[in-house]
C-alpha atoms as a PDB file:
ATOM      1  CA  UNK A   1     120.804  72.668 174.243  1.00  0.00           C
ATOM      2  CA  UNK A   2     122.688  69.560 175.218  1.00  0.00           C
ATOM      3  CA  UNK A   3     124.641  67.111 172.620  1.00  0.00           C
ATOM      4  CA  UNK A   4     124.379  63.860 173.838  1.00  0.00           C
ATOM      5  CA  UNK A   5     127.324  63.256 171.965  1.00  0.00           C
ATOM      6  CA  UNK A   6     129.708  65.967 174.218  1.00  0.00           C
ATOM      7  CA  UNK A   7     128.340  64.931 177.101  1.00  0.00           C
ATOM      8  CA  UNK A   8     129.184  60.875 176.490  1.00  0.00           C
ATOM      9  CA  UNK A   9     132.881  62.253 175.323  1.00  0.00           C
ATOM     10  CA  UNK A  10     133.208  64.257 178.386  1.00  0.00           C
ATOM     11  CA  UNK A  11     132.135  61.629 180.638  1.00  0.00           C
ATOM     12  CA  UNK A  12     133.973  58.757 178.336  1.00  0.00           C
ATOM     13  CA  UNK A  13     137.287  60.693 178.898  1.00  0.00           C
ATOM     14  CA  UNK A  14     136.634  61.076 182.695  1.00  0.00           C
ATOM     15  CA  UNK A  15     136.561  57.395 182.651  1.00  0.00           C
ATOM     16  CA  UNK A  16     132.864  56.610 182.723  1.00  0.00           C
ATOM     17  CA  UNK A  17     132.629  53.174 180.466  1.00  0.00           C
ATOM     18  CA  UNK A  18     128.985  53.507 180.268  1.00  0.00           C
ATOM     19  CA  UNK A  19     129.580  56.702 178.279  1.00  0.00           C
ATOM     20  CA  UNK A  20     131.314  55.233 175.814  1.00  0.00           C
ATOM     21  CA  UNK A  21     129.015  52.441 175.061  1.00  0.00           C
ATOM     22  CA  UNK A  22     126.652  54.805 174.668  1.00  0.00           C
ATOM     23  CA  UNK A  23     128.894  56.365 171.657  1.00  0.00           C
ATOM     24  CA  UNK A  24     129.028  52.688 169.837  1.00  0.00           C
ATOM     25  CA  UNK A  25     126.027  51.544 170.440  1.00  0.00           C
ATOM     26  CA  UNK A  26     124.965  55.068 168.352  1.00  0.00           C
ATOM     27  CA  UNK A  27     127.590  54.918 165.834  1.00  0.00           C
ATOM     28  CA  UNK A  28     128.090  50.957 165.560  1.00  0.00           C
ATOM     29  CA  UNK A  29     125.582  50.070 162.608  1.00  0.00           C
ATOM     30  CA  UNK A  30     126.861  53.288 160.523  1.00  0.00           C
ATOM     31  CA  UNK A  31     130.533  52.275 160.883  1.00  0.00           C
ATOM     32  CA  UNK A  32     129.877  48.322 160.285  1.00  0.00           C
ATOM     33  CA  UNK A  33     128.338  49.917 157.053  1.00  0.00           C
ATOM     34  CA  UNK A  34     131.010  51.944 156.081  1.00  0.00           C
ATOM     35  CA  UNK A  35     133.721  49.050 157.026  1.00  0.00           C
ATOM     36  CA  UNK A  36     131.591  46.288 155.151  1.00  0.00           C
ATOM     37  CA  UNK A  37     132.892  48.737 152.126  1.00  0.00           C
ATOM     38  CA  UNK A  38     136.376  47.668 153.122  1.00  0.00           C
ATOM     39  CA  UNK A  39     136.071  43.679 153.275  1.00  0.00           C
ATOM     40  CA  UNK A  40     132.756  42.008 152.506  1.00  0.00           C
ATOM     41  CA  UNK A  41     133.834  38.783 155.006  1.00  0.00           C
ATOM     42  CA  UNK A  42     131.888  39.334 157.852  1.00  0.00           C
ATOM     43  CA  UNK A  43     134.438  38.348 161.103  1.00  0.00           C
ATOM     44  CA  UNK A  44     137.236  41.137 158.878  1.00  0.00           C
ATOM     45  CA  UNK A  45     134.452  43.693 159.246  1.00  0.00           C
ATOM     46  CA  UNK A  46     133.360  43.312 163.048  1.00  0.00           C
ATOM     47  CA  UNK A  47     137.286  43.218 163.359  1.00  0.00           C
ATOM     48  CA  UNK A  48     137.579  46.517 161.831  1.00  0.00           C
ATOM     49  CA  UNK A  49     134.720  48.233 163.576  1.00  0.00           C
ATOM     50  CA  UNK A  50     136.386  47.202 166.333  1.00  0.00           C
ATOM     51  CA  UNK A  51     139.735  48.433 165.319  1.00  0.00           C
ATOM     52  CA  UNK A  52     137.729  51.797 164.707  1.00  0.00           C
ATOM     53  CA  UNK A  53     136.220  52.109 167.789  1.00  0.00           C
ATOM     54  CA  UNK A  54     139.498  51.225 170.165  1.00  0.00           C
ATOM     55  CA  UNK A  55     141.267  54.158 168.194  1.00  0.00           C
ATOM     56  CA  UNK A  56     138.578  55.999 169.011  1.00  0.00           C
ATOM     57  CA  UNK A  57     138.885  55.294 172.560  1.00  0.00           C
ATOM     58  CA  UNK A  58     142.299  56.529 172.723  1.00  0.00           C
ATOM     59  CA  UNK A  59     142.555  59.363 170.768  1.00  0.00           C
ATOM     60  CA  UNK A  60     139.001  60.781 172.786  1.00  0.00           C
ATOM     61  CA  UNK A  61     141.034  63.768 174.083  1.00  0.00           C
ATOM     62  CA  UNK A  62     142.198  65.364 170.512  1.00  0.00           C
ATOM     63  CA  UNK A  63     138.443  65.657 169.166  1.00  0.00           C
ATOM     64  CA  UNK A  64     137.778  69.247 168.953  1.00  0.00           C
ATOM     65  CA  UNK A  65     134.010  69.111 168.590  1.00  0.00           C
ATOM     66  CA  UNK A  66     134.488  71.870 165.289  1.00  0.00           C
ATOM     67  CA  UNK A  67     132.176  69.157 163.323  1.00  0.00           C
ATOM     68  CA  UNK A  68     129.964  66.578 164.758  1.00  0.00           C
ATOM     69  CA  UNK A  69     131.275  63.465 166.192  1.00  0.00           C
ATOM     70  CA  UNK A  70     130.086  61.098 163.376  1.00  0.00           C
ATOM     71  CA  UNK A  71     132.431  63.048 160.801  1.00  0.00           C
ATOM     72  CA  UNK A  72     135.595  62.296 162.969  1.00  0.00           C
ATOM     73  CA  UNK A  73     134.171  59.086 163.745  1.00  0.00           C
ATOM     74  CA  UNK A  74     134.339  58.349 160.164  1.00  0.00           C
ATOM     75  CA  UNK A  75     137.409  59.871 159.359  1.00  0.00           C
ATOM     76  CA  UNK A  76     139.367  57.304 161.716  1.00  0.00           C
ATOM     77  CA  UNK A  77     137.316  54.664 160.296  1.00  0.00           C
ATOM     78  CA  UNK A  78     138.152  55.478 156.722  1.00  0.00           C
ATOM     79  CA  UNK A  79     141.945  55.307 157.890  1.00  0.00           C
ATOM     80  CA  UNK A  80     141.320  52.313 159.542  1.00  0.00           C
ATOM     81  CA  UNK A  81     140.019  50.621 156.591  1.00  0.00           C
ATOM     82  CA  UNK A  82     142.500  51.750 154.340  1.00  0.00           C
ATOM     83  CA  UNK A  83     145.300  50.897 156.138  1.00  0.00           C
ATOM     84  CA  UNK A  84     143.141  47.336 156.195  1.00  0.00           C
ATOM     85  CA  UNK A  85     143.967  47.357 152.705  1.00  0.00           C
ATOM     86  CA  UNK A  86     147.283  48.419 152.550  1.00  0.00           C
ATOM     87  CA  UNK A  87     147.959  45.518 154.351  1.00  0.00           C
ATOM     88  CA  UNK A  88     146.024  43.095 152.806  1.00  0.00           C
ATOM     89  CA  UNK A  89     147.380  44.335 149.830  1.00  0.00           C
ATOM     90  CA  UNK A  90     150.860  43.199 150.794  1.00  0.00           C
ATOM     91  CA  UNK A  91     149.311  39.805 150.750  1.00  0.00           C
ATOM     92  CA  UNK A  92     147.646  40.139 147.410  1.00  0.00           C
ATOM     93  CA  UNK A  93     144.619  38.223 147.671  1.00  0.00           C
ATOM     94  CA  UNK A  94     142.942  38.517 144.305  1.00  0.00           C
ATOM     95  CA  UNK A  95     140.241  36.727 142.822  1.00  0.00           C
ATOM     96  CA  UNK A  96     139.419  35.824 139.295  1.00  0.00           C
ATOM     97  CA  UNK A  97     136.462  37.785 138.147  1.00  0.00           C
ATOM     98  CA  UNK A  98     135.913  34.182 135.763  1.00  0.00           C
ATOM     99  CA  UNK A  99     135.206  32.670 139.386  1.00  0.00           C
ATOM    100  CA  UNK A 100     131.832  34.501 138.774  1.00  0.00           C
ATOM    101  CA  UNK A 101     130.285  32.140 136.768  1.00  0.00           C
ATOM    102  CA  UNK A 102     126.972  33.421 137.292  1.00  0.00           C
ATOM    103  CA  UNK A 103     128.029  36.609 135.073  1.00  0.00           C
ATOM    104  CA  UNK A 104     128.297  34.409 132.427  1.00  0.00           C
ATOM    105  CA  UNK A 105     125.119  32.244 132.873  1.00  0.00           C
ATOM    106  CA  UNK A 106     122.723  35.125 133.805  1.00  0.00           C
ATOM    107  CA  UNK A 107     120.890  37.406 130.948  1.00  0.00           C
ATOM    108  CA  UNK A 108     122.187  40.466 130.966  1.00  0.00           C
ATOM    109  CA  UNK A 109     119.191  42.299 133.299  1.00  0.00           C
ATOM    110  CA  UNK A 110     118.963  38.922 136.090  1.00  0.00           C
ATOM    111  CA  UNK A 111     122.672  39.975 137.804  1.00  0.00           C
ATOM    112  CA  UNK A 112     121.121  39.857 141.356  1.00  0.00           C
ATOM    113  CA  UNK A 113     122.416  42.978 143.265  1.00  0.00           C
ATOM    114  CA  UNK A 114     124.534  40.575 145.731  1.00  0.00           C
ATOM    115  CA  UNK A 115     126.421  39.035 143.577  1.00  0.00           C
ATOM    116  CA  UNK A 116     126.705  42.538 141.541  1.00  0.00           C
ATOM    117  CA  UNK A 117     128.065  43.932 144.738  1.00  0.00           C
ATOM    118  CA  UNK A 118     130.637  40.793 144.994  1.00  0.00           C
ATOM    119  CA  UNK A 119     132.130  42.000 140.822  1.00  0.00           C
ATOM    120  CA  UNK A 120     132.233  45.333 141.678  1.00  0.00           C
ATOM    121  CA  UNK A 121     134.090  44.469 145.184  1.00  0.00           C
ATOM    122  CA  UNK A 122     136.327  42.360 143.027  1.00  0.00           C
ATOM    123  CA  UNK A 123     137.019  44.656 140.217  1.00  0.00           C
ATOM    124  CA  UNK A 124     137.352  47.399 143.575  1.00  0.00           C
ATOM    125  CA  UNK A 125     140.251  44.767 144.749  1.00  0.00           C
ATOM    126  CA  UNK A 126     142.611  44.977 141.323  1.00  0.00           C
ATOM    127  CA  UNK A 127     142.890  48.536 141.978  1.00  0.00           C
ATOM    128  CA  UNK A 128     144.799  50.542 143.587  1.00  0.00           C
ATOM    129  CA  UNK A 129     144.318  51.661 147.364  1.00  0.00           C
ATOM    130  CA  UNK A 130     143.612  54.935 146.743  1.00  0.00           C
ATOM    131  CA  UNK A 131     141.566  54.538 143.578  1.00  0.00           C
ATOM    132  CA  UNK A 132     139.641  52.103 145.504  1.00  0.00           C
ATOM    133  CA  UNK A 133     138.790  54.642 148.199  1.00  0.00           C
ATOM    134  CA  UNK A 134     138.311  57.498 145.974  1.00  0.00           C
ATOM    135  CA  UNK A 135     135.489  55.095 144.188  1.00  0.00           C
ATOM    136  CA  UNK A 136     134.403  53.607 147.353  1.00  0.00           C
ATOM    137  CA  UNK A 137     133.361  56.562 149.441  1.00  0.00           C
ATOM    138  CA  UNK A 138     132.144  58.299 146.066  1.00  0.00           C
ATOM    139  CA  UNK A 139     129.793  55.997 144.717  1.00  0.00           C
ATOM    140  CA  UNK A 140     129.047  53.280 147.420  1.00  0.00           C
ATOM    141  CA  UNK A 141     129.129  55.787 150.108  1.00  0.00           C
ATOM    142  CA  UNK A 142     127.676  58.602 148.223  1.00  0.00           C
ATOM    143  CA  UNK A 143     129.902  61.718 149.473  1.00  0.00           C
ATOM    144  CA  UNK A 144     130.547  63.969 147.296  1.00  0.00           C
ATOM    145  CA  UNK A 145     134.303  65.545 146.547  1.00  0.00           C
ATOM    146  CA  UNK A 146     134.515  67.997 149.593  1.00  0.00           C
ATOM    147  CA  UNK A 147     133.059  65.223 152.181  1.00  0.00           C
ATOM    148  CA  UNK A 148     136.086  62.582 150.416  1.00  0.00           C
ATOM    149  CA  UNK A 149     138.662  65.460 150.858  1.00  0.00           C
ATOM    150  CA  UNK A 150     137.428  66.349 154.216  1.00  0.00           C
ATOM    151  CA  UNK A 151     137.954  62.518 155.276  1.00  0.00           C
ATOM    152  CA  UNK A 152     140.759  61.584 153.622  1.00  0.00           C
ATOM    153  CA  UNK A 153     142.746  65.070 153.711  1.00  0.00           C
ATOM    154  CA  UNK A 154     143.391  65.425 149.841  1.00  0.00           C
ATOM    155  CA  UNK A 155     142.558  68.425 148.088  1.00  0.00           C
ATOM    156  CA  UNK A 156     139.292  68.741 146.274  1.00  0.00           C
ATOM    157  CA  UNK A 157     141.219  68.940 142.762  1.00  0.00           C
ATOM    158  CA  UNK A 158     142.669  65.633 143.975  1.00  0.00           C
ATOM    159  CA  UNK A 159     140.024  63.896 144.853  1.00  0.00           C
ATOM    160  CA  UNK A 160     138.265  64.973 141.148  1.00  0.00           C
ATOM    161  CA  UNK A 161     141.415  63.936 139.393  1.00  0.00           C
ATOM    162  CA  UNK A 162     142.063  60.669 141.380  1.00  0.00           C
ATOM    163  CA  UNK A 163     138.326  60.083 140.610  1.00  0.00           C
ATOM    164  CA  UNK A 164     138.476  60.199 137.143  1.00  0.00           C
ATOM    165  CA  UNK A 165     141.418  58.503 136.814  1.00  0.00           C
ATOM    166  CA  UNK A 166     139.787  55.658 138.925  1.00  0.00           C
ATOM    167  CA  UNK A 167     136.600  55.602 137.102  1.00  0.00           C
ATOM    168  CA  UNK A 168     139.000  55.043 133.414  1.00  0.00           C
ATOM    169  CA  UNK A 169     141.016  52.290 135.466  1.00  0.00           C
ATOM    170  CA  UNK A 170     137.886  50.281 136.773  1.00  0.00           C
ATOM    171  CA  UNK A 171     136.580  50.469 133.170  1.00  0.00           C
ATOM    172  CA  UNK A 172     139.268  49.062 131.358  1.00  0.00           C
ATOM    173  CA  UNK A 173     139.480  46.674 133.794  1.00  0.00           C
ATOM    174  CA  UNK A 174     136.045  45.496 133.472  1.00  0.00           C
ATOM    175  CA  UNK A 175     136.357  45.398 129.536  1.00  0.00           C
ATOM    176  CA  UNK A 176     139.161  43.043 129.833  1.00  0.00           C
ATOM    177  CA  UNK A 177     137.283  40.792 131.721  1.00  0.00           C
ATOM    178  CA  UNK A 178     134.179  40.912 129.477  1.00  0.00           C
ATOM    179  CA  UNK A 179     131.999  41.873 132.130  1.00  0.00           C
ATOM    180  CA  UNK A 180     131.718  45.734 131.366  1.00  0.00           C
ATOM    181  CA  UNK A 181     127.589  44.911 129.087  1.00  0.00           C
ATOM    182  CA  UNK A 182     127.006  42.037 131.602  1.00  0.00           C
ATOM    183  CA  UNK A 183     126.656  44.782 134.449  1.00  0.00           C
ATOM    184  CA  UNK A 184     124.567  46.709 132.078  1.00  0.00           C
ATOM    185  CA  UNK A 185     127.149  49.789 131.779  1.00  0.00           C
ATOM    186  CA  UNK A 186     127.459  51.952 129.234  1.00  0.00           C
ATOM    187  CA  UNK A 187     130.180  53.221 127.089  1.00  0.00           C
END
């Protein structure tokens, strides 16, 4: 049986552009997904998937085809958006979480899931890089510990302990912003 996926690398390596297109136009929506996890501004995001898919391009030759494409595919785009926010980082772009007034004037069940997913990006941003992906791909990405070691190369024990430790560090962050019963979590 044929993997349309081998033979697009194959011929994408041999030079054959329309190949390769073939390989985004498959795998563009999933990684725009996974990058809108990394910045939430929309012209950052196409900038990344594009970041993703030129590394891609050039590092064609050293997939091994031992997994399907769309897990290496994703491992380069998880590196690609966390060294996104290693550099951003160095920049230190944070925003107030009391520039969401609209946790303050909404009852505590009417936070519309947008602007939910704008706090928890924010309270995402005050953390660390790592904690950040650990929580990320966990929860917003839904892998679970082996898939996060898999793609970011930590061990499994790691990943749990990073996890937990990230899970504490968004907490205490939300409780000092008094936003921690506004989003409806528990204790």
């Amino acid at each position: 049986m044929q993997n349309p996926d081998f033979d697009d690398i194959r011929a994408s390596i041999d030079g054959d552009g329309e190949a390769y297109k073939r390989l985004m136009q498959r795998y563009q929506a999933d990684i725009a997904r996974l990058m809108w996890r990394f910045s939430r501004d929309r012209n950052i995001c196409e900038r990344l998937v594009q970041d993703v898919f030129v590394e891609v391009y050039f590092s064609l030759n050293s997939f091994q085809g031992k997994a399907p494409f769309v897990h290496w595919l994703r491992k380069i785009a998880t590196r690609t958006g966390y060294k996104f926010w290693k550099h951003r980082d160095k920049q230190k772009e944070i925003v107030s979480l009391e520039d969401f007034d609209f946790v303050k004037q909404q009852p505590d069940d009417d936070i519309e899931s947008e602007k939910a997913g704008e706090i928890i990006y924010s309270l995402l941003g005050r953390m660390g890089r790592a904690d950040r992906l650990v929580l990320t791909l966990m929860y917003l990405e839904g892998l679970t510990i082996e898939q996060i070691a898999d793609q970011t190369g930590w061990t499994r024990a790691a990943v749990k302990m990073r996890a937990m430790r990230a899970r504490k560090k968004i907490r205490r962050i939300a409780e000092k912003e008094n936003i921690w019963e506004k989003l409806g979590w528990t204790k």
